[in-house]
C-alpha atoms as a PDB file:
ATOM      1  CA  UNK A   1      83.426  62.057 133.246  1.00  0.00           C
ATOM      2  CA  UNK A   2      83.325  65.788 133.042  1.00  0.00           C
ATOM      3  CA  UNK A   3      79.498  66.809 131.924  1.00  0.00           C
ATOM      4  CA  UNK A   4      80.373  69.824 130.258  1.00  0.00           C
ATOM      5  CA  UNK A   5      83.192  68.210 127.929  1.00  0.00           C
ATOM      6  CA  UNK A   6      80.226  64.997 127.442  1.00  0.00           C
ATOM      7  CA  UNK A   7      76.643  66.461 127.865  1.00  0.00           C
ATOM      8  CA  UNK A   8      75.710  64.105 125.149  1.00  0.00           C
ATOM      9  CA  UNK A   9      77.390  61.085 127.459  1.00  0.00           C
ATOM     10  CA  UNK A  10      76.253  62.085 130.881  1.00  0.00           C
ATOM     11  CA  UNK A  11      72.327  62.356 129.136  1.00  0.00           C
ATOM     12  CA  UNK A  12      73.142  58.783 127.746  1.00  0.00           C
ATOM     13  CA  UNK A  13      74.095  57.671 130.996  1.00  0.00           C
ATOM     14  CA  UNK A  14      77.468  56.285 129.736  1.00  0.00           C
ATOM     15  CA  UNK A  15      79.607  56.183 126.644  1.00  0.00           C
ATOM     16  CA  UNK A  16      78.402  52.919 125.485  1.00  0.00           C
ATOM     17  CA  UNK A  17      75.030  54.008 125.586  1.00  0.00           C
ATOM     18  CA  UNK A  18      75.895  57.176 123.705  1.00  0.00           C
ATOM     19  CA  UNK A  19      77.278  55.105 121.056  1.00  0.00           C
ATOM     20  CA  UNK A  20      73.798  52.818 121.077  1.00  0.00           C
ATOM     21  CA  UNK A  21      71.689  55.390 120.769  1.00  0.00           C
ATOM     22  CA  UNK A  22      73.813  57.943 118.145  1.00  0.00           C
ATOM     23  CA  UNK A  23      74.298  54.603 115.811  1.00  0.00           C
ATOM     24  CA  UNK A  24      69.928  54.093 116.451  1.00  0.00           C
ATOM     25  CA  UNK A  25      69.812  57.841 115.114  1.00  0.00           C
ATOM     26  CA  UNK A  26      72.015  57.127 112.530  1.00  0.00           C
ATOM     27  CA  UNK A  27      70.177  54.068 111.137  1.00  0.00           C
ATOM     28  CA  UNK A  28      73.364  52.248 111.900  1.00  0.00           C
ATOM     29  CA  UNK A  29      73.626  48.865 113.004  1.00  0.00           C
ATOM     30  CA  UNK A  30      76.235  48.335 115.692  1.00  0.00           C
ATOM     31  CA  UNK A  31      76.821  45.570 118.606  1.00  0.00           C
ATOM     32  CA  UNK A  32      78.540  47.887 121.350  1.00  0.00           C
ATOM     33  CA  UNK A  33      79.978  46.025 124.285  1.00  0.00           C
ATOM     34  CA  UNK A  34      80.453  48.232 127.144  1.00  0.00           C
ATOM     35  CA  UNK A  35      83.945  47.944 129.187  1.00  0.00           C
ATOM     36  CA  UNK A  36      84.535  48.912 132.464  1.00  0.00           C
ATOM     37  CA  UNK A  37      81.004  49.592 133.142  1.00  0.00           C
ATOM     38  CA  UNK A  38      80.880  51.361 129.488  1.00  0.00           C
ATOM     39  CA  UNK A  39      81.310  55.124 131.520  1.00  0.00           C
ATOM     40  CA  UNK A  40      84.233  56.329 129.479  1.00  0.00           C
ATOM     41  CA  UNK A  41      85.267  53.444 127.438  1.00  0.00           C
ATOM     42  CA  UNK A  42      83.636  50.568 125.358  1.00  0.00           C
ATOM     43  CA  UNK A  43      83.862  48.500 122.079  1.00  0.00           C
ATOM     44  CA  UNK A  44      82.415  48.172 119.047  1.00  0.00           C
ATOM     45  CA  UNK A  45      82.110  44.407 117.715  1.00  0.00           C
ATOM     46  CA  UNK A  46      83.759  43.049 114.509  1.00  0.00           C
ATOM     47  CA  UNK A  47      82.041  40.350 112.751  1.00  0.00           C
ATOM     48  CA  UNK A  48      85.148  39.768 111.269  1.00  0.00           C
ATOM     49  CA  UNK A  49      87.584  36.590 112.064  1.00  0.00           C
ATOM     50  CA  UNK A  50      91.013  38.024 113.306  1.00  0.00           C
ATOM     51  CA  UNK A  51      89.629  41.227 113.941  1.00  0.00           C
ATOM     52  CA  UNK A  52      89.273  42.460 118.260  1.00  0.00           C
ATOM     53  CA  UNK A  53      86.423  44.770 118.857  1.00  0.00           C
ATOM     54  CA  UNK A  54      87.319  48.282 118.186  1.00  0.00           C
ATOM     55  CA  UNK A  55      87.795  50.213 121.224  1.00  0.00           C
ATOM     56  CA  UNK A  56      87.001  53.467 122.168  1.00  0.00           C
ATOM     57  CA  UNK A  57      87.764  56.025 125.349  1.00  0.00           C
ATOM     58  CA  UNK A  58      87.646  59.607 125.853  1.00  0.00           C
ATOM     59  CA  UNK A  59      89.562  62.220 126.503  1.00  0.00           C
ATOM     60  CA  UNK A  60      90.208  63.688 130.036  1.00  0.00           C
ATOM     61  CA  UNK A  61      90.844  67.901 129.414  1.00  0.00           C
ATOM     62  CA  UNK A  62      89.347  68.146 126.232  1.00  0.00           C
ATOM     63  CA  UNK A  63      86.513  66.943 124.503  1.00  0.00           C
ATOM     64  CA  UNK A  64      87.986  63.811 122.221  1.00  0.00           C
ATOM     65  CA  UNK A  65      87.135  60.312 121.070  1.00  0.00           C
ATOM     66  CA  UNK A  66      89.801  57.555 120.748  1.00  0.00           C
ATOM     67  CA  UNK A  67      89.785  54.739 118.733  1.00  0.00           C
ATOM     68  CA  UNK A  68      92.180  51.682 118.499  1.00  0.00           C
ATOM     69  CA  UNK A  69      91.709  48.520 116.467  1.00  0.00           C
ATOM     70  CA  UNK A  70      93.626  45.506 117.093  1.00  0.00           C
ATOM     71  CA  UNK A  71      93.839  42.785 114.760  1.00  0.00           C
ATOM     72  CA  UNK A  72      96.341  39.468 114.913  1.00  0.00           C
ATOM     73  CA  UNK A  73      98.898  40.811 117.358  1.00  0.00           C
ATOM     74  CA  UNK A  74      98.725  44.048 115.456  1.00  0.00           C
ATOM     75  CA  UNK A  75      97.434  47.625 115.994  1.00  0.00           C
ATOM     76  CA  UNK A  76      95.488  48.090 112.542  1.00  0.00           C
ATOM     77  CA  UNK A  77      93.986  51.237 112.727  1.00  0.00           C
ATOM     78  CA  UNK A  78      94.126  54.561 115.516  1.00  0.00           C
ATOM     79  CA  UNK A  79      92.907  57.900 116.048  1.00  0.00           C
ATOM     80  CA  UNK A  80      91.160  60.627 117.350  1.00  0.00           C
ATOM     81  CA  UNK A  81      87.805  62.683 116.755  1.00  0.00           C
ATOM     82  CA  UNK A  82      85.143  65.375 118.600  1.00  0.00           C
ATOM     83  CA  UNK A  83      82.930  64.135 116.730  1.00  0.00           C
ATOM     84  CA  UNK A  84      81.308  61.100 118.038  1.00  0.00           C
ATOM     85  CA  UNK A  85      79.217  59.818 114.860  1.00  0.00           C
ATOM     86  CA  UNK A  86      82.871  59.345 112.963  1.00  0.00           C
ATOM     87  CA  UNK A  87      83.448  57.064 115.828  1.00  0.00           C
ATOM     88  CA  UNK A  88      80.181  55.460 114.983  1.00  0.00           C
ATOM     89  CA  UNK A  89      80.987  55.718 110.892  1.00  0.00           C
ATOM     90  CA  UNK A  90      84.537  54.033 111.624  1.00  0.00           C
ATOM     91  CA  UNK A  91      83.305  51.279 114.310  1.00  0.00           C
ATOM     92  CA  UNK A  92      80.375  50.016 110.939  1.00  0.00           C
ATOM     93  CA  UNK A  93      83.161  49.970 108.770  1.00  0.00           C
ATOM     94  CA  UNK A  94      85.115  48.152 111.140  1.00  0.00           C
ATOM     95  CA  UNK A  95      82.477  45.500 111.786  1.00  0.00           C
ATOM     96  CA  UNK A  96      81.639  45.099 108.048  1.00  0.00           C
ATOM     97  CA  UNK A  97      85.114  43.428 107.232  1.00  0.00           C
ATOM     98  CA  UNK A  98      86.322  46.332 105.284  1.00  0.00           C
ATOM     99  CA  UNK A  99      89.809  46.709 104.012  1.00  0.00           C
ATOM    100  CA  UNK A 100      91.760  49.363 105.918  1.00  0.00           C
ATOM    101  CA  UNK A 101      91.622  51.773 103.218  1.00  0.00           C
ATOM    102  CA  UNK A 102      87.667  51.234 103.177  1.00  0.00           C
ATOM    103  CA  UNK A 103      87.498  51.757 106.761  1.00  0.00           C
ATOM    104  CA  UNK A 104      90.058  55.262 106.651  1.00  0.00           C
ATOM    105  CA  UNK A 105      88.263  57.060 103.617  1.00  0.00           C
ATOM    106  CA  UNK A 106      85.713  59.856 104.219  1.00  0.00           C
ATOM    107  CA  UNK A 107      87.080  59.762 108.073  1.00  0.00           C
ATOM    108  CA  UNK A 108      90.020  61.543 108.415  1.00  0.00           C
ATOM    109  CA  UNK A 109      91.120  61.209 111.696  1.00  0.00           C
ATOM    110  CA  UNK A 110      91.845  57.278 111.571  1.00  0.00           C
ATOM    111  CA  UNK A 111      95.400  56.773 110.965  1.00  0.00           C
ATOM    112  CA  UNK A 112      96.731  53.580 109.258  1.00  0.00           C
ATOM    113  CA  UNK A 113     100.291  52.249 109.819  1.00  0.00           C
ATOM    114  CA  UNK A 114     102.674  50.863 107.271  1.00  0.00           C
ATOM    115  CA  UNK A 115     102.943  47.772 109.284  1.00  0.00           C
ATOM    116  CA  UNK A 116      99.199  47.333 109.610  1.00  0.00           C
ATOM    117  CA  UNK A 117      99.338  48.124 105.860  1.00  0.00           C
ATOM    118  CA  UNK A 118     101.875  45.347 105.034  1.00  0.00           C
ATOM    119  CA  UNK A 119      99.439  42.787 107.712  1.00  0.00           C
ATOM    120  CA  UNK A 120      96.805  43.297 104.937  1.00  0.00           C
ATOM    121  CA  UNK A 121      98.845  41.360 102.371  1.00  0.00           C
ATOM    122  CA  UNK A 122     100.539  38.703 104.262  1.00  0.00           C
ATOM    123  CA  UNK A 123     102.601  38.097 107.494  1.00  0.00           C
ATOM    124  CA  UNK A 124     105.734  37.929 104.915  1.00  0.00           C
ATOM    125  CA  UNK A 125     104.914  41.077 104.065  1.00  0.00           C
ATOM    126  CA  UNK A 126     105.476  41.888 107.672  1.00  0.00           C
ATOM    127  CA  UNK A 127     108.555  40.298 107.938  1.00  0.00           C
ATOM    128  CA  UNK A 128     109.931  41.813 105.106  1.00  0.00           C
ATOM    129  CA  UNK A 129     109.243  44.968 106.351  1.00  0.00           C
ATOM    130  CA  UNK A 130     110.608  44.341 109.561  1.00  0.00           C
ATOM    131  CA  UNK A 131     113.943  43.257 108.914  1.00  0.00           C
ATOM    132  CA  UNK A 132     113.882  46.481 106.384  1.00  0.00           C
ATOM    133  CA  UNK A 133     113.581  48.897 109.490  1.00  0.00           C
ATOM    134  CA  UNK A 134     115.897  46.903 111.581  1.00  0.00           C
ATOM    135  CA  UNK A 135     118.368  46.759 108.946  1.00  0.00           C
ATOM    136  CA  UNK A 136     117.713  50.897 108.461  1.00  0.00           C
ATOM    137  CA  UNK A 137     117.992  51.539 111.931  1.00  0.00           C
ATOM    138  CA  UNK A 138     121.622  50.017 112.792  1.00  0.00           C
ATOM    139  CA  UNK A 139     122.907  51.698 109.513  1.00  0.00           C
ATOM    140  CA  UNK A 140     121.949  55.107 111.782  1.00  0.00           C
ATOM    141  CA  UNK A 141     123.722  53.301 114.473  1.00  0.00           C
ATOM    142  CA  UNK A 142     127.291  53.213 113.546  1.00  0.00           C
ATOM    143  CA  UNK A 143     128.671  53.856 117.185  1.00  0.00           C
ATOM    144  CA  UNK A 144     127.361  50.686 118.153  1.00  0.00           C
ATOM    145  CA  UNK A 145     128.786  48.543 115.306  1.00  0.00           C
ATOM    146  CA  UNK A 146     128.523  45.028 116.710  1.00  0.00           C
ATOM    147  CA  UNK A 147     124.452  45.405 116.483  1.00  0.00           C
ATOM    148  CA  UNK A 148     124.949  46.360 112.259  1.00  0.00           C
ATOM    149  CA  UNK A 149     127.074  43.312 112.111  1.00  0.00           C
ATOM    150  CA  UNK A 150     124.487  41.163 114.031  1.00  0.00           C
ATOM    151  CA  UNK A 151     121.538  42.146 111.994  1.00  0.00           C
ATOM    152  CA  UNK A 152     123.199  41.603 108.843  1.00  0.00           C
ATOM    153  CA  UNK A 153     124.797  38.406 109.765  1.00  0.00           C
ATOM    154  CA  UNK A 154     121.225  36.962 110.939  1.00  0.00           C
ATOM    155  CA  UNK A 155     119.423  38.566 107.469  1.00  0.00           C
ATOM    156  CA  UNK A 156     122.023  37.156 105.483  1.00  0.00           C
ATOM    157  CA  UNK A 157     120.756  33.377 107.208  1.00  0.00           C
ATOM    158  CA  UNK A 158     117.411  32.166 105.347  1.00  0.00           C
ATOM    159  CA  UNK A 159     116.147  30.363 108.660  1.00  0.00           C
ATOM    160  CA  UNK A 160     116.506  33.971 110.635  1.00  0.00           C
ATOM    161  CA  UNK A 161     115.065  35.912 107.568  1.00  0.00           C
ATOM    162  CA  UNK A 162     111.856  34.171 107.496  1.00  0.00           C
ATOM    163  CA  UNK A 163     111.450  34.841 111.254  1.00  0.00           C
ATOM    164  CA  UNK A 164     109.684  37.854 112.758  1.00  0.00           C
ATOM    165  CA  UNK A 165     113.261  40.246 114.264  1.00  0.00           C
ATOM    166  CA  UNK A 166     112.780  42.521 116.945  1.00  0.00           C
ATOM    167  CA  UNK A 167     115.015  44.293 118.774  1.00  0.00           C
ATOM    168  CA  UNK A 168     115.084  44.495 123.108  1.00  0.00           C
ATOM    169  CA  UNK A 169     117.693  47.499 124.031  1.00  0.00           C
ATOM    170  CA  UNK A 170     119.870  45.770 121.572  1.00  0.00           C
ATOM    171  CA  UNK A 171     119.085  42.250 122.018  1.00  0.00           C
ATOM    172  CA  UNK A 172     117.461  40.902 118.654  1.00  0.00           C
ATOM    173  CA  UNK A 173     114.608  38.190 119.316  1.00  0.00           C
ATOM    174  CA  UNK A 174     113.257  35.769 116.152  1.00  0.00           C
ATOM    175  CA  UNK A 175     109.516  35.426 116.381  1.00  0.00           C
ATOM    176  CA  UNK A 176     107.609  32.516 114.763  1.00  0.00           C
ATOM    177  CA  UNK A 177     104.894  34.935 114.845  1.00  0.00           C
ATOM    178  CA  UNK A 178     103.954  38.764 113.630  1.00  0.00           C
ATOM    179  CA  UNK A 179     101.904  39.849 115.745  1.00  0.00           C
ATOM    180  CA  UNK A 180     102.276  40.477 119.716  1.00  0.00           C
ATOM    181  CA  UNK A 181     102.605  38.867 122.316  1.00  0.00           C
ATOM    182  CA  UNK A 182     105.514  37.203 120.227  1.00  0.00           C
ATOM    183  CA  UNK A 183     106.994  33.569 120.176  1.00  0.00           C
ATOM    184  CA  UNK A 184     110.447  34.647 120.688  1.00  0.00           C
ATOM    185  CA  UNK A 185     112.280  30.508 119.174  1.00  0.00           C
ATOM    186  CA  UNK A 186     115.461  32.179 119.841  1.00  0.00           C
ATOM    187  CA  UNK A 187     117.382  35.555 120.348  1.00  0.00           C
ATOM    188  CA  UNK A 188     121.215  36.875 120.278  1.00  0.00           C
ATOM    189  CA  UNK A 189     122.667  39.826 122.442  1.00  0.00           C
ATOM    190  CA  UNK A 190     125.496  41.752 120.509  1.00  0.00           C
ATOM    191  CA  UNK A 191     129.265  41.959 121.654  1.00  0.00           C
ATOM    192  CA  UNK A 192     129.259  45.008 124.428  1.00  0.00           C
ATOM    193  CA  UNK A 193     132.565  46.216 125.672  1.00  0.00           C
ATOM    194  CA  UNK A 194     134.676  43.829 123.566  1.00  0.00           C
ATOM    195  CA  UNK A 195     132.453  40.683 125.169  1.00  0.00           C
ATOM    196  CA  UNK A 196     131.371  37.999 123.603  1.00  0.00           C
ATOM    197  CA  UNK A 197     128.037  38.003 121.459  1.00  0.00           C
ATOM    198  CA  UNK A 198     125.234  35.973 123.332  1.00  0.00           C
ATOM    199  CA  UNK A 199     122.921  33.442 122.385  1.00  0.00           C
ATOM    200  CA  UNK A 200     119.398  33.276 124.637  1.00  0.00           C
ATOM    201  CA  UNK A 201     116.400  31.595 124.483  1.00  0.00           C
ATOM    202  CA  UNK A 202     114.675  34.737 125.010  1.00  0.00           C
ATOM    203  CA  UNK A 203     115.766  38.317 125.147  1.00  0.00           C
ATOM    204  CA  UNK A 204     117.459  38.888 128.524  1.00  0.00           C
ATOM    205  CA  UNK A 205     117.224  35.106 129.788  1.00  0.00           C
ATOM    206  CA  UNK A 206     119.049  32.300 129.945  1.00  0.00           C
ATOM    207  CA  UNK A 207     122.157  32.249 128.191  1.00  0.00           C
ATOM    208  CA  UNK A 208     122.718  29.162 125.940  1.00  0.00           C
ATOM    209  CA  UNK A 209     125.573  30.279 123.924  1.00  0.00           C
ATOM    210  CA  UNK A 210     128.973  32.569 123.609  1.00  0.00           C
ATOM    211  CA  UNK A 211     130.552  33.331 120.611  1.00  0.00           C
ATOM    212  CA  UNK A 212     133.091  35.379 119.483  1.00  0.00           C
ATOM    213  CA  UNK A 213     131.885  36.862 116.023  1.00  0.00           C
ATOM    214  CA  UNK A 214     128.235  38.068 115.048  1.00  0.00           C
ATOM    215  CA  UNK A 215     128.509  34.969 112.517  1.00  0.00           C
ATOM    216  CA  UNK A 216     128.956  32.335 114.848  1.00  0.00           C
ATOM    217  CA  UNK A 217     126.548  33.768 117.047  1.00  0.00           C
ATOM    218  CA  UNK A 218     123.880  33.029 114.519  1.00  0.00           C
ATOM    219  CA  UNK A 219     124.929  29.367 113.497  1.00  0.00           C
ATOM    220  CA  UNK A 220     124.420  29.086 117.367  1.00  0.00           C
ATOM    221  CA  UNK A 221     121.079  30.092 117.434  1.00  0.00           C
ATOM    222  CA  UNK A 222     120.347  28.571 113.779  1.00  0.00           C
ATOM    223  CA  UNK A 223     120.667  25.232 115.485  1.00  0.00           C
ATOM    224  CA  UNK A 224     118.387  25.662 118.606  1.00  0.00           C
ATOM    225  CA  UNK A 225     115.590  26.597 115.947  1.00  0.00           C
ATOM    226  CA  UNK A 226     112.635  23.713 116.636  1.00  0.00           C
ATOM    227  CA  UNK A 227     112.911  21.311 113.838  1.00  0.00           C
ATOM    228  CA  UNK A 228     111.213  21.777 110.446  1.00  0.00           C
ATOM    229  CA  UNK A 229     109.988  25.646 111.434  1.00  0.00           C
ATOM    230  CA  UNK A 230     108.896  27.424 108.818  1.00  0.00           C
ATOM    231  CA  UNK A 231     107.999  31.241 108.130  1.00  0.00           C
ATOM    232  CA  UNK A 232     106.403  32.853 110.607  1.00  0.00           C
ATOM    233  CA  UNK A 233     102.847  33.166 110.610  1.00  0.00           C
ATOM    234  CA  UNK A 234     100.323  35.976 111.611  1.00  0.00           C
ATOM    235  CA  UNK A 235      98.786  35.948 114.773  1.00  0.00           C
ATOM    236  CA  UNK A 236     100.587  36.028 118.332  1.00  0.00           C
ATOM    237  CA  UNK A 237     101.555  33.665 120.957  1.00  0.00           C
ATOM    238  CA  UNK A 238      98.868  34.063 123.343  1.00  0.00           C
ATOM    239  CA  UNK A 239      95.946  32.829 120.786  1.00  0.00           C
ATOM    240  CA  UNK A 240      95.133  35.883 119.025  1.00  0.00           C
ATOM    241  CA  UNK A 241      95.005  34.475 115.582  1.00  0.00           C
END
């Protein structure tokens, strides 16, 4: 940690002790759990169910706090500051359950995605927008025309639509879940080269499946969909519900 960037750290001792003590001054009431020692980095508890500690780092060259809160699978809320009590301002609102809106006014610096915007009203709302990108970004691919027709040929399917799409240099995967790590039920490789389009059980793995068209391709992997799965649901595949 370079001193004269952080005085205020290197008199605290650490970053997480900066935080302590600045939140103490501040008549704020924070839990900070120190990580990796707490010298550079730590975390600022969330009371909140579904909501990770918010973390926070420094900056190497220049004198800057980062922030990232993760939420479901989801990066909620980012950003950078100089100013260390907006770090302490954001990680209360944080903790206090507020919406991401809450947390962003009066500090600037936080940036809030659309996707974390669309987690706040639902995982369909994540889906939805989703398969809106994906569908946006092959329509700016049109040298690569057997990806357009895969995408549309798996939106146009209900049991695909309801699924969480991604896309794996080309490859589309169908999550049960929004958030990441994803559970990937199924995914289908478009036609390179004249091939045949390829059904997987996960992007870049075992091949269960050839077809000829985009449409067959995703009756294929309609039918190796678990029984009675429904629309995928927030959280991720390793827990982080």
């Amino acid at each position: 940690m370079n001193s004269d960037l952080y005085p205020d750290l290197a008199a605290a001792g650490s970053l997480a002790a900066a935080l302590e003590q600045l939140a103490a001054e501040l008549g704020i009431d924070l839990t900070v759990l120190p990580q990796d020692g707490g010298l550079v980095s730590a975390g600022i508890a969330s009371s909140v169910p579904g909501r990770r500690p918010l973390s926070v780092f420094i900056g190497a060259n220049d004198r800057w706090f980062g922030v990232s809160g993760w939420g479901q699978g989801i990066e909620l809320i980012t950003g950078a500051t100089s100013d260390l009590a907006d770090v302490v301002r954001a990680g209360a609102a944080w903790d206090r359950g507020r919406s991401l809106r809450e947390v962003r006014d009066g500090l600037v610096f936080l940036h809030v995605s659309e996707r974390a915007e669309a987690h706040e009203r639902g995982p369909a709302s994540v889906v939805e927008l989703q398969w809106r990108t994906m569908r946006e970004e092959a329509a700016e691919a049109p040298g690569f025309s057997a990806f357009g027709e895969l995408v549309e040929a798996a939106h146009a399917d209900p049991k695909l639509r309801q699924l969480y799409v991604f896309s794996s240099h080309g490859t589309l995967g169908f999550s049960s879940c929004t958030g990441f790590p994803f559970r990937v039920e199924v995914a289908i490789a478009p036609s390179r080269s004249d091939g045949p389009y390829l059904v997987m059980e996960h992007p870049h793995s075992i091949v269960i499946g050839e077809t000829a068209t985009a449409e067959e391709a995703v009756a294929v992997a309609v039918s190796r969909l678990p029984t009675g799965l429904g629309p995928a649901v927030a959280g991720a595949a390793d827990g982080d519900e």
